[in-house]
C-alpha atoms as a PDB file:
ATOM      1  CA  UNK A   1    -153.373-148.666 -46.426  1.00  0.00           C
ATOM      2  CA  UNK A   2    -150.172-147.190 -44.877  1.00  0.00           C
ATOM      3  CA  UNK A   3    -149.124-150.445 -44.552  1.00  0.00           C
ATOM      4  CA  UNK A   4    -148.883-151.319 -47.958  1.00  0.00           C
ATOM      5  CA  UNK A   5    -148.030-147.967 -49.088  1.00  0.00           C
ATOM      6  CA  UNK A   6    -145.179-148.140 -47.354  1.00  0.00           C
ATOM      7  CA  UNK A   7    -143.868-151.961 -47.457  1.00  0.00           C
ATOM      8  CA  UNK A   8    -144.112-151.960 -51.010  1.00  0.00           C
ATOM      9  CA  UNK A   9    -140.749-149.653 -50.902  1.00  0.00           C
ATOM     10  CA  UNK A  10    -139.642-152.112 -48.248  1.00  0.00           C
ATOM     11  CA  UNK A  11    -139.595-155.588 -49.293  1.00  0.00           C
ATOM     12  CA  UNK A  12    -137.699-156.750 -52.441  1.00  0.00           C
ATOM     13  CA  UNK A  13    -138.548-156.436 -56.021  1.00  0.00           C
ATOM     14  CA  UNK A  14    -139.645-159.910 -56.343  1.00  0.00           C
ATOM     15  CA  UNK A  15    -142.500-159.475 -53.358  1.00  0.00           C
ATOM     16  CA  UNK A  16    -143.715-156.175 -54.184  1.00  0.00           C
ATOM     17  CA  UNK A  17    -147.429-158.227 -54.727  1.00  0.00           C
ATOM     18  CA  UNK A  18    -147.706-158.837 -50.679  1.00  0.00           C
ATOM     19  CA  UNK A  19    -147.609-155.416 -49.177  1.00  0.00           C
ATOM     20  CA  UNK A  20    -149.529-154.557 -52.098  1.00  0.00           C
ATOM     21  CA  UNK A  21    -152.713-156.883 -51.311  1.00  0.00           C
ATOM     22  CA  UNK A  22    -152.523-155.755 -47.858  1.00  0.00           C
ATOM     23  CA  UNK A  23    -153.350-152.110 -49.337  1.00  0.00           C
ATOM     24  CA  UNK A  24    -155.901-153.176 -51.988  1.00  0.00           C
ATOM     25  CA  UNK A  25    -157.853-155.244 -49.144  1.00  0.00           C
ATOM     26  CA  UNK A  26    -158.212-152.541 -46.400  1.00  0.00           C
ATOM     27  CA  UNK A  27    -159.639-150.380 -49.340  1.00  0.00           C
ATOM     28  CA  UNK A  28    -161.983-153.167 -49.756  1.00  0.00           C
ATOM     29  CA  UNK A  29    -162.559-154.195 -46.115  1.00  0.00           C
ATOM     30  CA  UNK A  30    -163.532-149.982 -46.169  1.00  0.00           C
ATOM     31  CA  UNK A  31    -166.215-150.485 -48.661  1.00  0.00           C
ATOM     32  CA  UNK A  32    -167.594-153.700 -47.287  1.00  0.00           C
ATOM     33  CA  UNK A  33    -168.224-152.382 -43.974  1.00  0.00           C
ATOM     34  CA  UNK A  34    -169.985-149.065 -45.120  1.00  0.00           C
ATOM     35  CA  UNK A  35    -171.728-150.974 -47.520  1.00  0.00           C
ATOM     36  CA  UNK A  36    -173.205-153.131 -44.852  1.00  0.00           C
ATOM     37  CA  UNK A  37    -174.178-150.105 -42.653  1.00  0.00           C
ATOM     38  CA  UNK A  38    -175.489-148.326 -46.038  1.00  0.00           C
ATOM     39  CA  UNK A  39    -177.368-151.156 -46.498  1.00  0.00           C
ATOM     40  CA  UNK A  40    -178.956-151.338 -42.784  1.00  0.00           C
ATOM     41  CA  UNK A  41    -180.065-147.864 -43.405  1.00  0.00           C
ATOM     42  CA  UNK A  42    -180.286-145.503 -40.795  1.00  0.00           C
ATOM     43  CA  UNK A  43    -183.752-144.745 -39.275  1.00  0.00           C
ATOM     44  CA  UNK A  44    -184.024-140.572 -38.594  1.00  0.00           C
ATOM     45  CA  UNK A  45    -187.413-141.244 -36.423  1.00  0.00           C
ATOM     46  CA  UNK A  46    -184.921-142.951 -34.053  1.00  0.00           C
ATOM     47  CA  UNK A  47    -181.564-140.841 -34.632  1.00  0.00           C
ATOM     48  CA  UNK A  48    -182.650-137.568 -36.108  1.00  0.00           C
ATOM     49  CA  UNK A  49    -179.915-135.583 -38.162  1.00  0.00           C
ATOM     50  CA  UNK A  50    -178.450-132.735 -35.506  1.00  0.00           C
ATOM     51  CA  UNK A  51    -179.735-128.964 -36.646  1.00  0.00           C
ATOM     52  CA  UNK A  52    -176.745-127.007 -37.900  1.00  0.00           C
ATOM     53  CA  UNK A  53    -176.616-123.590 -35.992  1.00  0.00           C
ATOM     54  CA  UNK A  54    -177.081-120.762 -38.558  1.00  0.00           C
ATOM     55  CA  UNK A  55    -176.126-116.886 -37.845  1.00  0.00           C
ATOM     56  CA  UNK A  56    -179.247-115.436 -37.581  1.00  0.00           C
ATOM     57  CA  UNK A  57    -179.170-112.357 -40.117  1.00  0.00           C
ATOM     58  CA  UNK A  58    -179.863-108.302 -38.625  1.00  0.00           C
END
């Protein structure tokens, strides 16, 4: 995303479009990719969430 963010102010008027896709498909790439894992699921039998450490109260 950096990438695109920053070659759009790069490149000329006329190929503002190319740095630009480069942006708008790592966004997508992000999505597709968590989707996926989403998708797999996670099992918590096998991985179990981490307890969060709590101040114990007087």
């Amino acid at each position: 995303m950096i990438a695109g963010a920053i070659g759009t102010n790069m490149v000329p008027q006329e190929f503002f479009g190319i740095p630009e896709r480069f942006s708008v498909f790592s966004a997508i790439g992000f999505n597709v990719i968590l989707g996926i894992n989403l998708f797999k699921g996670f099992d918590f039998k096998k991985n179990p969430l981490p307890k969060l450490k709590t101040k114990e109260s007087p």
